[in-house]
PDB file of N, CA and C in Angstrom:
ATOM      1  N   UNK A   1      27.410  18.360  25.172  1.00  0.00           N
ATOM      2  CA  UNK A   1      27.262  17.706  23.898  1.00  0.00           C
ATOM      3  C   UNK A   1      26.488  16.398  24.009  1.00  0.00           C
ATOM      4  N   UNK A   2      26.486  15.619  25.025  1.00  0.00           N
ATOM      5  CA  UNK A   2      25.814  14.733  25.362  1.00  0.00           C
ATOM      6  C   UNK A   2      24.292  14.444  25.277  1.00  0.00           C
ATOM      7  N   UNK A   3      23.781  15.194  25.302  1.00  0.00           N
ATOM      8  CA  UNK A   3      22.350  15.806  25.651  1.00  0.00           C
ATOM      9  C   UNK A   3      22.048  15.898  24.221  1.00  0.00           C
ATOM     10  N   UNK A   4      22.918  16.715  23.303  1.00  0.00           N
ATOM     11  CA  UNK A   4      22.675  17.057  21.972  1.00  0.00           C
ATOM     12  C   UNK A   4      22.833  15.564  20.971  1.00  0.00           C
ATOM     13  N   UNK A   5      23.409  14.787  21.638  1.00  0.00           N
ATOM     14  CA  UNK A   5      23.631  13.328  20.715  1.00  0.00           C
ATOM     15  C   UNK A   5      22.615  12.487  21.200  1.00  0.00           C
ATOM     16  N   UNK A   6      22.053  12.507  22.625  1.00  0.00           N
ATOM     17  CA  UNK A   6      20.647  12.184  22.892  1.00  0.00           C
ATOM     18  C   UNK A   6      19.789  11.992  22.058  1.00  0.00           C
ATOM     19  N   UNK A   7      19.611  13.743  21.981  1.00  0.00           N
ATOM     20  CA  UNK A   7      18.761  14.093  21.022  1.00  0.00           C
ATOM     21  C   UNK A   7      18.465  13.801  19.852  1.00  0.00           C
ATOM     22  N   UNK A   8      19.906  13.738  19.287  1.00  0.00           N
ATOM     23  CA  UNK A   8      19.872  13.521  17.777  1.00  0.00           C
ATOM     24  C   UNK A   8      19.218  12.121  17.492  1.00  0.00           C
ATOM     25  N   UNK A   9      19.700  10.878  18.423  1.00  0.00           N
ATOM     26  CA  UNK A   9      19.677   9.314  18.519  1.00  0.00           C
ATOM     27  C   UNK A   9      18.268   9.330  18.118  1.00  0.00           C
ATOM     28  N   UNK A  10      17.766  10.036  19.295  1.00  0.00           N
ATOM     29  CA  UNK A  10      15.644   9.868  19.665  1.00  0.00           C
ATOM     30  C   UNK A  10      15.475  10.089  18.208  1.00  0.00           C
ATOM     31  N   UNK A  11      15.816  11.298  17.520  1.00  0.00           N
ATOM     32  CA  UNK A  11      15.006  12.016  16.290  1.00  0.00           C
ATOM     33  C   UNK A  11      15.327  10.569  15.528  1.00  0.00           C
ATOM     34  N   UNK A  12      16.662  10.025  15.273  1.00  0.00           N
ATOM     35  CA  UNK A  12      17.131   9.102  14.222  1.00  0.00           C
ATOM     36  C   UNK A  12      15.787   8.004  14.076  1.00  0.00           C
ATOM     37  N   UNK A  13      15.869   7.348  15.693  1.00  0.00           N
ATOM     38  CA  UNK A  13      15.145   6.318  15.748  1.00  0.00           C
ATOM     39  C   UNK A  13      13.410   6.662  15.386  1.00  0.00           C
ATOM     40  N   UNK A  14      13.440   7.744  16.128  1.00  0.00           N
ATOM     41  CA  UNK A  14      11.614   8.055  15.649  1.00  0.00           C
ATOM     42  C   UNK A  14      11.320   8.301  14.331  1.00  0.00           C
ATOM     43  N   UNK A  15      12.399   8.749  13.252  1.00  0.00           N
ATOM     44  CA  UNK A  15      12.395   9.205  11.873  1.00  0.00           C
ATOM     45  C   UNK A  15      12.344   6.712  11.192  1.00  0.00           C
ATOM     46  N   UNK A  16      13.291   6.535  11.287  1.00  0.00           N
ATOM     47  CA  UNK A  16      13.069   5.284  11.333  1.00  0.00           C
ATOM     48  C   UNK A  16      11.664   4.478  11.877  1.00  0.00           C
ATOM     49  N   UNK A  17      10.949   4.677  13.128  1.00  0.00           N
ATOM     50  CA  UNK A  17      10.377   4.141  13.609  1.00  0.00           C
ATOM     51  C   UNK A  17       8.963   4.657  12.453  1.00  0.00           C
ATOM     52  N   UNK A  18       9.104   5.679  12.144  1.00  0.00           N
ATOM     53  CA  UNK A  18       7.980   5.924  11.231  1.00  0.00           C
ATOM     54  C   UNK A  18       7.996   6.014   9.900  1.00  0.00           C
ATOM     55  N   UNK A  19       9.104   5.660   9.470  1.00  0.00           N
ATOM     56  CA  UNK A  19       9.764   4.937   8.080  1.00  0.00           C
ATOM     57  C   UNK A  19       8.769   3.105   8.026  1.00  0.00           C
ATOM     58  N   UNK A  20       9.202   2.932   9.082  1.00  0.00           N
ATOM     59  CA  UNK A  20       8.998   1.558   8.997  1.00  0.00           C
ATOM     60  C   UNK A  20       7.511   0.922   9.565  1.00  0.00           C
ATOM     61  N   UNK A  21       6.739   1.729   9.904  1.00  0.00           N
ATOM     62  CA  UNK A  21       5.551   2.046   9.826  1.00  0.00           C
ATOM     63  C   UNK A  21       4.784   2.171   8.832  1.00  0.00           C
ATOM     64  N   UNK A  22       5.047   3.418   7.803  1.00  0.00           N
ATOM     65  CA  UNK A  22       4.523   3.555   6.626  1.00  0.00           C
ATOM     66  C   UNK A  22       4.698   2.782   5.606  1.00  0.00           C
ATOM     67  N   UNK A  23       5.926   1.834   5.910  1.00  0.00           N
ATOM     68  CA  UNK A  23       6.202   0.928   4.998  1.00  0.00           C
ATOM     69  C   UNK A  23       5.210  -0.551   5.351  1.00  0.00           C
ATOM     70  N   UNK A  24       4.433  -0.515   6.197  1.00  0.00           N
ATOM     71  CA  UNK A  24       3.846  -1.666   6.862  1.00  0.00           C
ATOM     72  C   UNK A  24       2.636  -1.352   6.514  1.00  0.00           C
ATOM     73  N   UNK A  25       1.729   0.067   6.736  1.00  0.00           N
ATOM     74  CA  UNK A  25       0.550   0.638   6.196  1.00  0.00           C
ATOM     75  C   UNK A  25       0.492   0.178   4.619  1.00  0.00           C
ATOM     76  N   UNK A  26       1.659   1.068   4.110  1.00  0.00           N
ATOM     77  CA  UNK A  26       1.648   0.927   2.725  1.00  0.00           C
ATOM     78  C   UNK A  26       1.406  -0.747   2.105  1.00  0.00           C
ATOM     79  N   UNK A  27       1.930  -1.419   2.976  1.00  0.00           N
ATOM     80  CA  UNK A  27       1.836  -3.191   2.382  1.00  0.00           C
ATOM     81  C   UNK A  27       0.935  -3.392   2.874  1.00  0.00           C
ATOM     82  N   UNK A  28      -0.138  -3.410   3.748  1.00  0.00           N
ATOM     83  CA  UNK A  28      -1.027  -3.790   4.140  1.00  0.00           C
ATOM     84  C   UNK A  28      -2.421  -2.960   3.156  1.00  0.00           C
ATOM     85  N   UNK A  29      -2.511  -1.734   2.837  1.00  0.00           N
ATOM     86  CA  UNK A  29      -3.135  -0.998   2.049  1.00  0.00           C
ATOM     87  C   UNK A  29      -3.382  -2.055   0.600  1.00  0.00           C
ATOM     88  N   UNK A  30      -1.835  -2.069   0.459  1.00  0.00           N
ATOM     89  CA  UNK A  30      -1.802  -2.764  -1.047  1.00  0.00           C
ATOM     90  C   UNK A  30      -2.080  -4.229  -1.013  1.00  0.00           C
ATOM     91  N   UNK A  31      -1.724  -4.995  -0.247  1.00  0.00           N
ATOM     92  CA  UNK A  31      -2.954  -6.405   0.102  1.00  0.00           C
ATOM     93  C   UNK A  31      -4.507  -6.390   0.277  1.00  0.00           C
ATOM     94  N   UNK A  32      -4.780  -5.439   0.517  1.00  0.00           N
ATOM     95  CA  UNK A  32      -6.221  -5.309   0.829  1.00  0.00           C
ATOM     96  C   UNK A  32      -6.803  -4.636  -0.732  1.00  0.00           C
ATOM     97  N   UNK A  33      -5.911  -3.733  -1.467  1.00  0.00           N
ATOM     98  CA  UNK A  33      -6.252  -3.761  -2.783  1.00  0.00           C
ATOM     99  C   UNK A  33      -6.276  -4.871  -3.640  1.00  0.00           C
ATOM    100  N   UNK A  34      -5.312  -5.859  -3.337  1.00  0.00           N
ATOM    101  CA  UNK A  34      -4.941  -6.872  -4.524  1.00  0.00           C
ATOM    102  C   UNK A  34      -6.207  -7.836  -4.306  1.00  0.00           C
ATOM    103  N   UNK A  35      -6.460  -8.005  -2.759  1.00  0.00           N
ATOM    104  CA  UNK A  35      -7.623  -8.612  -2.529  1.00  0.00           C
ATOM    105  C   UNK A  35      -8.906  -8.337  -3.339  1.00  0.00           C
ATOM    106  N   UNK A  36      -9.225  -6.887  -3.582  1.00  0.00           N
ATOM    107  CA  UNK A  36     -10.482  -6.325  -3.896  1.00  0.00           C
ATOM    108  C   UNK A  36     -10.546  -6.503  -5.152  1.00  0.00           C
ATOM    109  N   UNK A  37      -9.273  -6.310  -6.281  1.00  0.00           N
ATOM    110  CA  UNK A  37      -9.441  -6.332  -7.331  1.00  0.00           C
ATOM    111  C   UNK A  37      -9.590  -7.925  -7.652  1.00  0.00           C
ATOM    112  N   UNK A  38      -8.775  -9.037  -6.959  1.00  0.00           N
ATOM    113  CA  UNK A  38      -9.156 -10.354  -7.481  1.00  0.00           C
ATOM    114  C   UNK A  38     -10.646 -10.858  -6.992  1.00  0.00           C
ATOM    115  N   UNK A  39     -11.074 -10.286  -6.346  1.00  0.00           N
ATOM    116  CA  UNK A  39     -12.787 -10.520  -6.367  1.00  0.00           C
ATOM    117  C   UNK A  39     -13.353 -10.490  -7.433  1.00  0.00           C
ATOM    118  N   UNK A  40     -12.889  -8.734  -7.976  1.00  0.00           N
ATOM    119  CA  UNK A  40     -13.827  -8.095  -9.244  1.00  0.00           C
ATOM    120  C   UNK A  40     -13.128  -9.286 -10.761  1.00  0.00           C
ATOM    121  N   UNK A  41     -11.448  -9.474 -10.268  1.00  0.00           N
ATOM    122  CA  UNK A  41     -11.345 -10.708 -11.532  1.00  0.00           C
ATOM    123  C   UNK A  41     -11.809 -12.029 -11.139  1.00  0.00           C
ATOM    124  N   UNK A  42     -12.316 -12.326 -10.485  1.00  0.00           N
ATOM    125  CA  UNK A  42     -12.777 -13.536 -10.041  1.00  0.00           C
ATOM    126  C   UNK A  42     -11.710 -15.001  -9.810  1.00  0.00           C
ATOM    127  N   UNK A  43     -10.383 -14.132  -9.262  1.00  0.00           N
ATOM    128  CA  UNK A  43      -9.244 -15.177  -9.218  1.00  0.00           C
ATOM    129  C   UNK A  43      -9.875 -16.228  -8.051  1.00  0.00           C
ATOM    130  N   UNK A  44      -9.184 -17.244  -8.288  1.00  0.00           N
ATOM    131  CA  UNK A  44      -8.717 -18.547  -7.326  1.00  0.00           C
ATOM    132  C   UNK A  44      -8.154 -17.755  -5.939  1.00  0.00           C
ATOM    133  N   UNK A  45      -8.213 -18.361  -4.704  1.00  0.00           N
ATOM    134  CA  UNK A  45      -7.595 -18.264  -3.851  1.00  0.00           C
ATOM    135  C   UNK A  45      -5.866 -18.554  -4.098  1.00  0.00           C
ATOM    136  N   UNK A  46      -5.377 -19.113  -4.885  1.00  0.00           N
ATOM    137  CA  UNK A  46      -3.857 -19.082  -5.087  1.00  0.00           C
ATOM    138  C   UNK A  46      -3.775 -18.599  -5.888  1.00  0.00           C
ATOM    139  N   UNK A  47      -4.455 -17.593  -6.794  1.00  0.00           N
ATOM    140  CA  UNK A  47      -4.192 -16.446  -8.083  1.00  0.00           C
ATOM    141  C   UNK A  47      -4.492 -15.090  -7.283  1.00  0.00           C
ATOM    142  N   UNK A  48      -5.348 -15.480  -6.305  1.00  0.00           N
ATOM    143  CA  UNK A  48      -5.302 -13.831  -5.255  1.00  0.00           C
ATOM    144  C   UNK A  48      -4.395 -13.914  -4.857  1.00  0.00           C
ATOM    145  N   UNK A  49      -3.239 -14.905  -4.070  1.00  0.00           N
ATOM    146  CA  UNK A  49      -2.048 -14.984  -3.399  1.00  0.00           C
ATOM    147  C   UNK A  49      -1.294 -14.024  -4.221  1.00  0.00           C
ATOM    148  N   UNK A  50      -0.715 -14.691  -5.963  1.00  0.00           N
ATOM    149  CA  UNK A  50       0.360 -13.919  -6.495  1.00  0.00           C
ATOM    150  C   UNK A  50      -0.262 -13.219  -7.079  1.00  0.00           C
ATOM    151  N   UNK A  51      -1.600 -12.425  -7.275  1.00  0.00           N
ATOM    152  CA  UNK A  51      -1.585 -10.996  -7.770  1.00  0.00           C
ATOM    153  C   UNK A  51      -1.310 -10.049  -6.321  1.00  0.00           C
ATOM    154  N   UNK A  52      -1.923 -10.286  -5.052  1.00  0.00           N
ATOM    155  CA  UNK A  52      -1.308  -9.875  -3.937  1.00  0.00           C
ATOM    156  C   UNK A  52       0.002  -9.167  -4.301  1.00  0.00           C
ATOM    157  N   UNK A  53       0.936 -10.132  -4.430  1.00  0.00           N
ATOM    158  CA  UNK A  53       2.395 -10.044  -4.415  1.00  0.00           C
ATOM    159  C   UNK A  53       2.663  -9.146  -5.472  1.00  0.00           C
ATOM    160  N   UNK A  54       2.043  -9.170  -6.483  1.00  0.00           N
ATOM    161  CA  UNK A  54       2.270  -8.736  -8.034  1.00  0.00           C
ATOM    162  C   UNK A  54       1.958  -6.826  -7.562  1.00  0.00           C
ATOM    163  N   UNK A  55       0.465  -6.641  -6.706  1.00  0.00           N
ATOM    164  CA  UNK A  55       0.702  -5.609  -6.244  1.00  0.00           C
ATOM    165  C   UNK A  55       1.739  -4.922  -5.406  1.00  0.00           C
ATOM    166  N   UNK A  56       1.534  -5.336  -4.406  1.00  0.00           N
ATOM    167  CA  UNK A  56       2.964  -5.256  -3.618  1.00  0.00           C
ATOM    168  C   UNK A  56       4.129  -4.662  -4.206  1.00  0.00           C
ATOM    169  N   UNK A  57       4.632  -5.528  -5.324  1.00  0.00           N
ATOM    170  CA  UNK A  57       5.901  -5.334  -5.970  1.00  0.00           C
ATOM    171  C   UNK A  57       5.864  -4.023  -7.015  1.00  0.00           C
ATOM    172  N   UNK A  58       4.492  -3.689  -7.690  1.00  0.00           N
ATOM    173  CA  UNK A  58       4.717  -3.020  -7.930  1.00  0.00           C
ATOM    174  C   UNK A  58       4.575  -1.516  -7.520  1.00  0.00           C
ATOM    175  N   UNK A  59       4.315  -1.378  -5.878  1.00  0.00           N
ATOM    176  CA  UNK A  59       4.616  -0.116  -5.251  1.00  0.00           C
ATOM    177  C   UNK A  59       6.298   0.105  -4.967  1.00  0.00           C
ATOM    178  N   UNK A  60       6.955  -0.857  -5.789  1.00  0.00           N
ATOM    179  CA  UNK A  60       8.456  -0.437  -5.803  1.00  0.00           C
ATOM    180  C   UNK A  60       8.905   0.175  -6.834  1.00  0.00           C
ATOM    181  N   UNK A  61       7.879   0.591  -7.486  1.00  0.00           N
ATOM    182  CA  UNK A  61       8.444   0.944  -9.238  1.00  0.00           C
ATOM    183  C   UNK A  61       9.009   2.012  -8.732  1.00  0.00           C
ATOM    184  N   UNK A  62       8.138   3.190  -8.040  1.00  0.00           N
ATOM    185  CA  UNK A  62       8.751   4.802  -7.841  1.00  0.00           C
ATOM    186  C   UNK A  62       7.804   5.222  -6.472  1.00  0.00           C
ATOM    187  N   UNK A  63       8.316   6.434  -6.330  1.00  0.00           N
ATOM    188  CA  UNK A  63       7.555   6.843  -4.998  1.00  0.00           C
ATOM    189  C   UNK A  63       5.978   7.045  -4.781  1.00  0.00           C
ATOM    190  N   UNK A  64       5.484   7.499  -3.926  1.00  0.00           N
ATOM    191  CA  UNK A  64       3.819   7.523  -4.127  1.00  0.00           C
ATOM    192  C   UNK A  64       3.008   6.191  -4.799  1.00  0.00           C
ATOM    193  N   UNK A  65       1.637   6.190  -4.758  1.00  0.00           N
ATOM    194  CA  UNK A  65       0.769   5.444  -5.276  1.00  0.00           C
ATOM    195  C   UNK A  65       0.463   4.946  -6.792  1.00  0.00           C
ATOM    196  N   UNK A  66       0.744   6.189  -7.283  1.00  0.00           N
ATOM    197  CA  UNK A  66       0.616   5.994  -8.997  1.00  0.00           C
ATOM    198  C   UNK A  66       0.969   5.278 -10.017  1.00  0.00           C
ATOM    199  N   UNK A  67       2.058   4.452  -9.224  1.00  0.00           N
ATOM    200  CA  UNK A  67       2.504   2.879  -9.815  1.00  0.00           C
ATOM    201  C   UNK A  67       1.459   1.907  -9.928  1.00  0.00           C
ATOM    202  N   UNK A  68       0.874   1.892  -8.153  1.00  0.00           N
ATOM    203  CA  UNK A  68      -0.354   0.867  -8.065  1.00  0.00           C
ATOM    204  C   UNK A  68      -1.286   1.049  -9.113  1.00  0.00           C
ATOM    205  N   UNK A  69      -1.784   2.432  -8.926  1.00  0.00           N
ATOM    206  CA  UNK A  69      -2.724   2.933  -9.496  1.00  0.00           C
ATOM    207  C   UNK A  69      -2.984   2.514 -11.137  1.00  0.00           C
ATOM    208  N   UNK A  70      -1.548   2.830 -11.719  1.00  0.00           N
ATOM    209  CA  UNK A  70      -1.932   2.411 -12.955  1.00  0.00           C
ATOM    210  C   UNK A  70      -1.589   0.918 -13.012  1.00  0.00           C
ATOM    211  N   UNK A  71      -1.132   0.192 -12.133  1.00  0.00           N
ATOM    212  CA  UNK A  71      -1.494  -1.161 -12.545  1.00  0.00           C
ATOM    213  C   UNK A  71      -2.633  -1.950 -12.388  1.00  0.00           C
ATOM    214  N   UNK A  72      -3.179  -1.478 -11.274  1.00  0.00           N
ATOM    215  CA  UNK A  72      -4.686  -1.702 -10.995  1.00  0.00           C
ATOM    216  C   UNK A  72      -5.702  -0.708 -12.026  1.00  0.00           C
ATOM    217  N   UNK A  73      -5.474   0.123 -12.714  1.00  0.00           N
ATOM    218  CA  UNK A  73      -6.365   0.606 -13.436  1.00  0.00           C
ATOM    219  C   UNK A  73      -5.941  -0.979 -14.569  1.00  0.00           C
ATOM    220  N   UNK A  74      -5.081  -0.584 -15.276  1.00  0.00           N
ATOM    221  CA  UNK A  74      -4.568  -1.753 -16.471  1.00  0.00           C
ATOM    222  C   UNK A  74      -5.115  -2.911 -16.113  1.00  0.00           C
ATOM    223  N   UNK A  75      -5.681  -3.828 -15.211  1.00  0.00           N
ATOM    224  CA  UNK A  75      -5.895  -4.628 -15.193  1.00  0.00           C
ATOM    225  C   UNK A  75      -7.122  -4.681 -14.865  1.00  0.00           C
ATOM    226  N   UNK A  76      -8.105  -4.076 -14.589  1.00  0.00           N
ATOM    227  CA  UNK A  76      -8.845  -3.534 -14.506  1.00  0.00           C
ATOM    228  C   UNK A  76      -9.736  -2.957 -15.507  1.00  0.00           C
ATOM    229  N   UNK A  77      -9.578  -2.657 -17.040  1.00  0.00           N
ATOM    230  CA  UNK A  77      -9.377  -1.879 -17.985  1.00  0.00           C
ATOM    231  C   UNK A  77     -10.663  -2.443 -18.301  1.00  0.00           C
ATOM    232  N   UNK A  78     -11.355  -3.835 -18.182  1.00  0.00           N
ATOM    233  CA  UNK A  78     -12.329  -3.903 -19.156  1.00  0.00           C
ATOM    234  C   UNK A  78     -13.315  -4.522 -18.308  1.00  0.00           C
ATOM    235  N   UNK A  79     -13.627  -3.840 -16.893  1.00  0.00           N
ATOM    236  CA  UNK A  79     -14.122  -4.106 -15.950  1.00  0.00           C
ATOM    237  C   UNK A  79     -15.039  -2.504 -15.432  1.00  0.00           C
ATOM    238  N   UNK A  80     -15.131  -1.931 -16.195  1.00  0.00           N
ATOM    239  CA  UNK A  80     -15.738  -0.625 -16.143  1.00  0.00           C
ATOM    240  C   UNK A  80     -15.704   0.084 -14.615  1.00  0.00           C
ATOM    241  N   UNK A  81     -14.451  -0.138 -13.861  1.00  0.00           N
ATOM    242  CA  UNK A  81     -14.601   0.590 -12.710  1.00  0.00           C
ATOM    243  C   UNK A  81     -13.729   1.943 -12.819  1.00  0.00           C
ATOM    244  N   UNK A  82     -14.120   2.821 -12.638  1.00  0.00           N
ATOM    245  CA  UNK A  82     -13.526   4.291 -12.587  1.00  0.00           C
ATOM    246  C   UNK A  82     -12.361   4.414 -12.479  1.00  0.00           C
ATOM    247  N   UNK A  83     -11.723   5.632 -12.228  1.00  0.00           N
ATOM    248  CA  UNK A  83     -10.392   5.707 -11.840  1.00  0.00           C
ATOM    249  C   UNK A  83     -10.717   6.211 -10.226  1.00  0.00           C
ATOM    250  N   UNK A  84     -12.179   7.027 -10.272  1.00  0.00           N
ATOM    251  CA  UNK A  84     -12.410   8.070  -9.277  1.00  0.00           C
ATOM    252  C   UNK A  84     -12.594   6.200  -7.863  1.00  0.00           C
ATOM    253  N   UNK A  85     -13.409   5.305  -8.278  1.00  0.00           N
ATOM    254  CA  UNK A  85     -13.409   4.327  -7.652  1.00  0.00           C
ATOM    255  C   UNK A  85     -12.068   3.823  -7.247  1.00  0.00           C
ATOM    256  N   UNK A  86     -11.382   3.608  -8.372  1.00  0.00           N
ATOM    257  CA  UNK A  86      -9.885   2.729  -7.790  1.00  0.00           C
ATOM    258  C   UNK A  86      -9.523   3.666  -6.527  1.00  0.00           C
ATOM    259  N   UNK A  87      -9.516   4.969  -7.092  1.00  0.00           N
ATOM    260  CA  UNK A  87      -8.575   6.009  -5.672  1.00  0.00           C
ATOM    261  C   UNK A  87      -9.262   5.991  -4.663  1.00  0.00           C
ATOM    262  N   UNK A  88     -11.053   6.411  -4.203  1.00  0.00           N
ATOM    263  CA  UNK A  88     -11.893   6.303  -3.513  1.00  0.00           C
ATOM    264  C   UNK A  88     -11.074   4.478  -2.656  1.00  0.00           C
ATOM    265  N   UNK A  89     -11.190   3.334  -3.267  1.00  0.00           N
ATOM    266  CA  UNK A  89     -10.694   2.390  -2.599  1.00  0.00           C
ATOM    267  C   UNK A  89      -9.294   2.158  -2.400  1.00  0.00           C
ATOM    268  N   UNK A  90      -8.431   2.861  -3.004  1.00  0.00           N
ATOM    269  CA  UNK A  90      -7.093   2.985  -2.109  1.00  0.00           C
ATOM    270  C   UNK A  90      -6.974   3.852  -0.784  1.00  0.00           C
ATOM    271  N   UNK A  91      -7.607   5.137  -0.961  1.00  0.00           N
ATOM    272  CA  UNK A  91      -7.819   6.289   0.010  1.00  0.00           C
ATOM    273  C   UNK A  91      -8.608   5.402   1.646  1.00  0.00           C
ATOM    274  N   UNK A  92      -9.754   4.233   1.090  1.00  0.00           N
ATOM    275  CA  UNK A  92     -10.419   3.574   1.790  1.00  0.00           C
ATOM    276  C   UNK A  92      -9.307   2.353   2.645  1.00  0.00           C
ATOM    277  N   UNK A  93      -8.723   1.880   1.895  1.00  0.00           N
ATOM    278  CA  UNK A  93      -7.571   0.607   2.356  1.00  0.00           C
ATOM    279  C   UNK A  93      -6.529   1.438   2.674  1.00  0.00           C
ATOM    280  N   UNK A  94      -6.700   2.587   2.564  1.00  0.00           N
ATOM    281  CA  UNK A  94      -4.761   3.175   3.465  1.00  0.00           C
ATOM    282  C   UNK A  94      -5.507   3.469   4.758  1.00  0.00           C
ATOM    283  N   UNK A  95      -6.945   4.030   4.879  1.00  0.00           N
ATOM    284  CA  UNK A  95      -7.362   4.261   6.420  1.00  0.00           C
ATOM    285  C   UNK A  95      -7.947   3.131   7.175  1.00  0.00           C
ATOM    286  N   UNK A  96      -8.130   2.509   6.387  1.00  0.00           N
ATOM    287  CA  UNK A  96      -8.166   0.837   7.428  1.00  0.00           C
ATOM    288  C   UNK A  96      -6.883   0.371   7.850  1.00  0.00           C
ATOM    289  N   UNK A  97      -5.907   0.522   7.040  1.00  0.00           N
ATOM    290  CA  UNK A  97      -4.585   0.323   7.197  1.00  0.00           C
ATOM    291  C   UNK A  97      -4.098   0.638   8.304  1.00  0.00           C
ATOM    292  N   UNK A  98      -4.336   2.076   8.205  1.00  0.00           N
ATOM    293  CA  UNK A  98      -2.831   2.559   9.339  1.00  0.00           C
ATOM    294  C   UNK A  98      -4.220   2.668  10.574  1.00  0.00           C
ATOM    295  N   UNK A  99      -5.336   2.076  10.856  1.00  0.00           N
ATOM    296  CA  UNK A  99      -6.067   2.256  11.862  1.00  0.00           C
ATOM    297  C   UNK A  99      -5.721   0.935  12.847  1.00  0.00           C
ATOM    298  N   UNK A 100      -5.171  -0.021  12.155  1.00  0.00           N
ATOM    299  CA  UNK A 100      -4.491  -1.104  12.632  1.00  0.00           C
ATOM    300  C   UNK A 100      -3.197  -0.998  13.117  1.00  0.00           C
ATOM    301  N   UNK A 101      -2.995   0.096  12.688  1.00  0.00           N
ATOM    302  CA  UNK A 101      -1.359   0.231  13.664  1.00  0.00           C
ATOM    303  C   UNK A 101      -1.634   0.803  14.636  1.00  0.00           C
ATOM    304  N   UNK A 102      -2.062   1.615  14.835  1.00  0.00           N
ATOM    305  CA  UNK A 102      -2.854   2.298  15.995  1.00  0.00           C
ATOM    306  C   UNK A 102      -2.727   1.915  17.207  1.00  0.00           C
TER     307      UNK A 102
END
């Protein structure tokens, strides 16, 4: 039985270890969005800080991207950038992302 609780421990921790990974991609993805979009709004360096955050927070609404998505479309709205663009640059900032964990 020993061997089998081994086992189980490794799976626990590696299921965790890549929990907490994706949760680090995922925040780093979404900083590098909040960044891109306060360019296109032409924020202050301390208005990029808390829209940063403002993104961030709202990849807690529900699971997947589509939270961001429509908050960065919404704010975004009268800035004529696509939807096919917003995703093209999330798809772009999740593989810079997790190339840094690497």
């Amino acid at each position: 039985m020993s061997s089998f609780d081994d086992r189980e421990k490794s799976f626990e921790k590696k299921f965790a270890h890549d929990e907490e990974l994706q949760f680090k991609i995922s925040a780093r993805k979404n900083k590098y969005l909040g960044q891109w979009v306060s360019q296109i709004l032409g924020y202050d360096q301390e208005k990029e800080k808390e829209y940063i955050q403002a993104v961030i927070k709202a990849d807690f609404e529900e699971a997947g991207d589509e939270d961001v998505f429509r908050k960065i479309k919404g704010d975004l709205k009268n800035h004529n950038i696509s939807d096919e663009e917003i995703r093209e640059k999330m798809n772009e900032f999740n593989e810079k992302a997790k190339s840094e964990f690497k």
